[in-house]
C-alpha atoms as a PDB file:
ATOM      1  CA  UNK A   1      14.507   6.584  -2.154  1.00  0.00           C
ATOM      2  CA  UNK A   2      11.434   5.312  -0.371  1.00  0.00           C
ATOM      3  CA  UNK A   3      11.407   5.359   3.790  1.00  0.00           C
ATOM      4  CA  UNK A   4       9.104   5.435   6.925  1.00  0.00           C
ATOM      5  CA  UNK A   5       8.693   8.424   7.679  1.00  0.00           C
ATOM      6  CA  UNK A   6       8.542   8.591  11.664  1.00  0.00           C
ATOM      7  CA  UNK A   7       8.862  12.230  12.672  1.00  0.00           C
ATOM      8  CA  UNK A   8       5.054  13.620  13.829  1.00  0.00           C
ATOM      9  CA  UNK A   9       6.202  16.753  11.711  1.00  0.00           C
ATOM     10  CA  UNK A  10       7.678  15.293   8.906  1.00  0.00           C
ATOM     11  CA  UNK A  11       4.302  12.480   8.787  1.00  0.00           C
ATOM     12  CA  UNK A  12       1.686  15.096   9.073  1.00  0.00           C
ATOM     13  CA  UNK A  13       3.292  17.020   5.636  1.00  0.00           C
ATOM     14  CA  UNK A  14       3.086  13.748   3.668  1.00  0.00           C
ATOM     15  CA  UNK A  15      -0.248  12.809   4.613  1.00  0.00           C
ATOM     16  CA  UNK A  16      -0.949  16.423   3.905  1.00  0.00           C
ATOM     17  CA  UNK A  17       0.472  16.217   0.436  1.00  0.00           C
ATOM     18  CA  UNK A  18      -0.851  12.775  -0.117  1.00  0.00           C
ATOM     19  CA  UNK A  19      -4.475  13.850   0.850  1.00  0.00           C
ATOM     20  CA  UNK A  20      -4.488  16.518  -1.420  1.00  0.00           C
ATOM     21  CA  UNK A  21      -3.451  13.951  -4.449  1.00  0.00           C
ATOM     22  CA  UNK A  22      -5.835  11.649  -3.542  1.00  0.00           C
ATOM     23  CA  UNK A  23      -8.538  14.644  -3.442  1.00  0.00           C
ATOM     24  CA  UNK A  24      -9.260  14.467   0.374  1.00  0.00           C
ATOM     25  CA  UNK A  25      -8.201  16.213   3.784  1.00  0.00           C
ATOM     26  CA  UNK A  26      -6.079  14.412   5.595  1.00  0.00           C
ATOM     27  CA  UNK A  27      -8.515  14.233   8.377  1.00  0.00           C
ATOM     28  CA  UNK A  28     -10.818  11.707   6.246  1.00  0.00           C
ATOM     29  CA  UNK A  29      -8.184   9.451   5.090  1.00  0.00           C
ATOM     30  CA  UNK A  30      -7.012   8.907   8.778  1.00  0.00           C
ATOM     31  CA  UNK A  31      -9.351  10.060  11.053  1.00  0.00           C
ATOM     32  CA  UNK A  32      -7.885   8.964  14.569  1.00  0.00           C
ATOM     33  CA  UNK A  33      -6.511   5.542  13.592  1.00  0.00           C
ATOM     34  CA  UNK A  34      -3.313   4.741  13.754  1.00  0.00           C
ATOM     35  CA  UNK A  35      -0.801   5.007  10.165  1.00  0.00           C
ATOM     36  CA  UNK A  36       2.261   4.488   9.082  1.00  0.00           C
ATOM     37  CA  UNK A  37       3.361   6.429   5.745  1.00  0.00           C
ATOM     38  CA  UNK A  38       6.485   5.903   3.322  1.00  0.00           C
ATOM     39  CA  UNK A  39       7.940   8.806   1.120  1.00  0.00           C
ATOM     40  CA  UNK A  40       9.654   8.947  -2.023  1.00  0.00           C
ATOM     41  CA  UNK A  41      11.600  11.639  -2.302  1.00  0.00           C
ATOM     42  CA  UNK A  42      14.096  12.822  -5.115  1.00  0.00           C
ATOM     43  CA  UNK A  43      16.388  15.547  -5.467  1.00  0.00           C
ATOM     44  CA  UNK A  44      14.833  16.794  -1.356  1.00  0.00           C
ATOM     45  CA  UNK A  45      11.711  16.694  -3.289  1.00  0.00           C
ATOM     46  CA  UNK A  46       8.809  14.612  -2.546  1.00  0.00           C
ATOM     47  CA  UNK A  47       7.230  12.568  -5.578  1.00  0.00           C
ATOM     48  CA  UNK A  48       5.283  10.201  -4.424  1.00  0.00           C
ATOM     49  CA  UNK A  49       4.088   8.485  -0.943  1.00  0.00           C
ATOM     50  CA  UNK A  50       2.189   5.233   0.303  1.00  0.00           C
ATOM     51  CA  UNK A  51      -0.218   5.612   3.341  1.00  0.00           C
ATOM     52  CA  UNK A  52      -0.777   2.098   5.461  1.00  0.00           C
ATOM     53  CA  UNK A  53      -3.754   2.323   7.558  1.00  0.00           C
ATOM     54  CA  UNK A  54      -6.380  -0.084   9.311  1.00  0.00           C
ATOM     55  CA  UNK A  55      -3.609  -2.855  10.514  1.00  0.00           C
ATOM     56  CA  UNK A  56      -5.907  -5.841  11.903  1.00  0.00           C
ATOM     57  CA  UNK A  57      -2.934  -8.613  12.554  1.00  0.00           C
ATOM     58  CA  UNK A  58      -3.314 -10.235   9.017  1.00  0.00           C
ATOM     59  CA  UNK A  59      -4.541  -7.419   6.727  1.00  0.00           C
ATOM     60  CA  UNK A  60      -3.553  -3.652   6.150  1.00  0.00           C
ATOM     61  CA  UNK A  61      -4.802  -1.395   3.949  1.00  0.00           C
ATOM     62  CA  UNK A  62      -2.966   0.783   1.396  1.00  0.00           C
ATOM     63  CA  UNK A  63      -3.468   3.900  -0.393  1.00  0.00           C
ATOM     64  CA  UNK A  64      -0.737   6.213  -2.604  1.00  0.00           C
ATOM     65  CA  UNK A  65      -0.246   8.574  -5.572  1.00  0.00           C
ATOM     66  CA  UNK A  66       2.635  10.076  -6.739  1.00  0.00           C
ATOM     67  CA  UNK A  67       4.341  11.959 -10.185  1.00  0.00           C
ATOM     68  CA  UNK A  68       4.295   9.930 -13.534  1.00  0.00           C
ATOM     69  CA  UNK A  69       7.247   7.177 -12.758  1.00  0.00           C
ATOM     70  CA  UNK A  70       7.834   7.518  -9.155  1.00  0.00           C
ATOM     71  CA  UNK A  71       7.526   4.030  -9.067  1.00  0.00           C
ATOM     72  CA  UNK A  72      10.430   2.053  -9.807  1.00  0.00           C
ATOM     73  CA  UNK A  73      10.902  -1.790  -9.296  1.00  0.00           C
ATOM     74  CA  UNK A  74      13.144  -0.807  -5.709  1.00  0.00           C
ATOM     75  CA  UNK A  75      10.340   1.362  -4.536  1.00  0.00           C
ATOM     76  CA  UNK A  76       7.575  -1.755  -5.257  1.00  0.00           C
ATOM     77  CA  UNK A  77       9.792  -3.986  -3.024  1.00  0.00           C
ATOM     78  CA  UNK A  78      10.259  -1.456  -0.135  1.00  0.00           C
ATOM     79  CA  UNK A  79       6.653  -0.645  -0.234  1.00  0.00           C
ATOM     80  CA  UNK A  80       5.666  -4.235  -0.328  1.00  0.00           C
ATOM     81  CA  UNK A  81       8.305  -5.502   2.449  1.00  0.00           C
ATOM     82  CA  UNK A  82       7.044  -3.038   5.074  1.00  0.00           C
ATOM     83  CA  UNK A  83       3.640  -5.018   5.335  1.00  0.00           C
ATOM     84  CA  UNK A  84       4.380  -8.369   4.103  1.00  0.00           C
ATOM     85  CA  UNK A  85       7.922  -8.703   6.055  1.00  0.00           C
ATOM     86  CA  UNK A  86       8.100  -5.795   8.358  1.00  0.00           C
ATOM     87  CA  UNK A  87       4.420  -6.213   9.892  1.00  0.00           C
ATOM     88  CA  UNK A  88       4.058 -10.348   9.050  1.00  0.00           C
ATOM     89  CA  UNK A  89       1.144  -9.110   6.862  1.00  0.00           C
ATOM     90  CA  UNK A  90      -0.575 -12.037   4.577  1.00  0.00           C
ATOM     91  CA  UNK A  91      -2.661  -9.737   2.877  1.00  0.00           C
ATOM     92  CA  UNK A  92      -2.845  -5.933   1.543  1.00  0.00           C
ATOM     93  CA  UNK A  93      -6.088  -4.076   0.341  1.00  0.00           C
ATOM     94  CA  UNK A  94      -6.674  -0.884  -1.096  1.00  0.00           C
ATOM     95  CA  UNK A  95      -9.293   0.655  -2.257  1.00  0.00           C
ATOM     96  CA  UNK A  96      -9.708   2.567  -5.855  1.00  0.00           C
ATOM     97  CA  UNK A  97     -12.561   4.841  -7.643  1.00  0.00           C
ATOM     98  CA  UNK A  98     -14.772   2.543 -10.089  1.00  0.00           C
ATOM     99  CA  UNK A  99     -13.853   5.204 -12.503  1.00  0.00           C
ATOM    100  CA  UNK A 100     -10.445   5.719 -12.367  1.00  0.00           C
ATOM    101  CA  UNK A 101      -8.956   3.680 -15.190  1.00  0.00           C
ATOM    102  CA  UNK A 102      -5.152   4.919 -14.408  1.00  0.00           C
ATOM    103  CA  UNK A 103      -5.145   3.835 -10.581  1.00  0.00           C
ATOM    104  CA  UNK A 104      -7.246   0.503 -11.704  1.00  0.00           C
ATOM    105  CA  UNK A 105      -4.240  -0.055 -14.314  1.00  0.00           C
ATOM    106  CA  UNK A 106      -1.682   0.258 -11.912  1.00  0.00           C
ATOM    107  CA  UNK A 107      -2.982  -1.531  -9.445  1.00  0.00           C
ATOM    108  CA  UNK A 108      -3.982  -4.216 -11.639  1.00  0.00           C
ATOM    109  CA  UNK A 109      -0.010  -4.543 -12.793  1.00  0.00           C
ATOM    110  CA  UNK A 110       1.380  -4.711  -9.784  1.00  0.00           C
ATOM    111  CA  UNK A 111      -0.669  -7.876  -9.030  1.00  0.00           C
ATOM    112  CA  UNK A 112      -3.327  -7.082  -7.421  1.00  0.00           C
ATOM    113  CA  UNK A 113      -6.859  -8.895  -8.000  1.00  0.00           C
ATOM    114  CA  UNK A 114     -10.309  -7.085  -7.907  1.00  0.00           C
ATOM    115  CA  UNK A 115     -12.357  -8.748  -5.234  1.00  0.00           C
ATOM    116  CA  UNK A 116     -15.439  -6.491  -5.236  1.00  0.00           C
ATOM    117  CA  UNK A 117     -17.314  -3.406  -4.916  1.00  0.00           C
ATOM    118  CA  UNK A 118     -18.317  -0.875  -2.128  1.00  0.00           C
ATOM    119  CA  UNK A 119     -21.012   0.444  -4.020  1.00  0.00           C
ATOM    120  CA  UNK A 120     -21.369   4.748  -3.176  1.00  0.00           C
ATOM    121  CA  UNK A 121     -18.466   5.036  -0.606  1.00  0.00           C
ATOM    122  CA  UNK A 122     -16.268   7.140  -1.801  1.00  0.00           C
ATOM    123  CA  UNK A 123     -16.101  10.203  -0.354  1.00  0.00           C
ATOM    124  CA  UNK A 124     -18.586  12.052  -3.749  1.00  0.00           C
ATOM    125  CA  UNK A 125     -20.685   8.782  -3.093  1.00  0.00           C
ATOM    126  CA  UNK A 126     -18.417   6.987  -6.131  1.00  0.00           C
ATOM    127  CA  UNK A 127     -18.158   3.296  -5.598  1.00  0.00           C
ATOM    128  CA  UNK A 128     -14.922   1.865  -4.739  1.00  0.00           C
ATOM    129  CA  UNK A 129     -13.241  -0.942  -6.233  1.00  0.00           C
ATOM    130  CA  UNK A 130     -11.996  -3.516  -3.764  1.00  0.00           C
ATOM    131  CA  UNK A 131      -8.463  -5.257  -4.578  1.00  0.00           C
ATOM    132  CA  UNK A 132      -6.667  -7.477  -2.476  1.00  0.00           C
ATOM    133  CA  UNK A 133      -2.892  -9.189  -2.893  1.00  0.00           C
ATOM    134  CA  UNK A 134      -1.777 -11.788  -0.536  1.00  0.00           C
ATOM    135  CA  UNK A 135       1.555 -12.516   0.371  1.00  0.00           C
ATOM    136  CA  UNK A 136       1.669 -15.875  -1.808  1.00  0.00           C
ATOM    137  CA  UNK A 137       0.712 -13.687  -4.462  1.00  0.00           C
ATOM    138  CA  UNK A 138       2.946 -10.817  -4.129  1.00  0.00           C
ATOM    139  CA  UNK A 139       5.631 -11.106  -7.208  1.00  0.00           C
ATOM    140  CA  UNK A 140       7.632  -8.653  -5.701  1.00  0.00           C
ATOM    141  CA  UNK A 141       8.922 -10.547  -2.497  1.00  0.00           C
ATOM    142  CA  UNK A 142      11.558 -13.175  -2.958  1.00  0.00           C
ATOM    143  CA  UNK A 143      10.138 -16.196  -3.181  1.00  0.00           C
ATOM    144  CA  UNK A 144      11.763 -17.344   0.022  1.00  0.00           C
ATOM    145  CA  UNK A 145       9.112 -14.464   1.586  1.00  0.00           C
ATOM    146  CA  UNK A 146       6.065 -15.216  -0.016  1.00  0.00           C
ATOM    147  CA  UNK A 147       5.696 -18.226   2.668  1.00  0.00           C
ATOM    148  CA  UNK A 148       4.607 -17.275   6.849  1.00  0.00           C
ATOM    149  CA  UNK A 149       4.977 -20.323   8.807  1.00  0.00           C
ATOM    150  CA  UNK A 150       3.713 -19.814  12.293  1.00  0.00           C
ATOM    151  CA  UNK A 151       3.241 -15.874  11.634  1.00  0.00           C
ATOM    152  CA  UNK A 152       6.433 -15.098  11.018  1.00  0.00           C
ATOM    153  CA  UNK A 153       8.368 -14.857   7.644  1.00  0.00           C
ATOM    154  CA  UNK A 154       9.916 -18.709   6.582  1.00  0.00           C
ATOM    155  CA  UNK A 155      12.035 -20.546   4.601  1.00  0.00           C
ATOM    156  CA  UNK A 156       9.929 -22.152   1.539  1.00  0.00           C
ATOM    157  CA  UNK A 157      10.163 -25.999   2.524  1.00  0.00           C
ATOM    158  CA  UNK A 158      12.864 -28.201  -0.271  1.00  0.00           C
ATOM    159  CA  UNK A 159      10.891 -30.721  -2.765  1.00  0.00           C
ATOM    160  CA  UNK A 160      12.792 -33.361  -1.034  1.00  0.00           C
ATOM    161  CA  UNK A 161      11.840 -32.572   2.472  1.00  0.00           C
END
């Protein structure tokens, strides 16, 4: 089961455990910003988590890891409706190492599309891999979702309207 994790406790252990997947300290991946996290936990164990950071109205940025096959089609919905319906989101970046080929893959399935390069920003001065997914694009909304009319979530208009 995926949730938002809103306990100051409870949040600082996942970012913990999610900094140390992601080979950082928590500190660097959140600095003093405000965050939002999600969990996935199974059997009161947790498997895999999703860190939203950087929320600027239209944009957020994402960032997760978790155990081989934490992700299951219900936890790609919940972790997509939390910025594209929850927040009115239109778009969602992360960020991923040049050379890692698994996250790239994944990434890459779910729908996102490479947009670019931060060339030596990673935190061993790796480049970073820009992707982006907008909400028009985001396969895993229904499609009633995947339209914002006046900044909030709409009905897609009939043919014959």
């Amino acid at each position: 089961m995926m949730h938002l994790v809103t306990k100051p406790d409870h949040k600082a252990v996942v970012t913990d455990w999610l900094a140390a997947r992601l080979g950082m300290r928590a500190t660097e991946m959140v600095h003093t910003y405000d965050y939002e996290i999600m969990a996935c936990v199974r059997h009161k164990e947790l498997i895999g988590a999703v860190l939203f950071i950087h929320h600027q109205g239209r944009n957020i940025e994402a960032h997760w890891a978790g155990d081989t096959g934490w992700l299951s089609r219900r936890h790609i919905k919940q972790i997509f409706a939390y910025p594209f319906e929850q927040l009115g989101c239109n778009r969602v970046t992360t960020l991923v190492p040049e050379d890692n080929e698994p996250a790239r893959s994944v990434v890459e399935r779910l729908g996102f599309v490479r947009e670019g390069t931060l060339r030596q920003a990673g935190g061993e001065g790796d480049d970073l891999d820009i992707y982006g997914m907008l909400r028009s694009e985001c396969r895993w909304l229904a499609p009633s979702a995947r339209v914002r009319q006046g900044g909030h979530v709409g009905q897609e208009e009939s043919a014959g309207a």
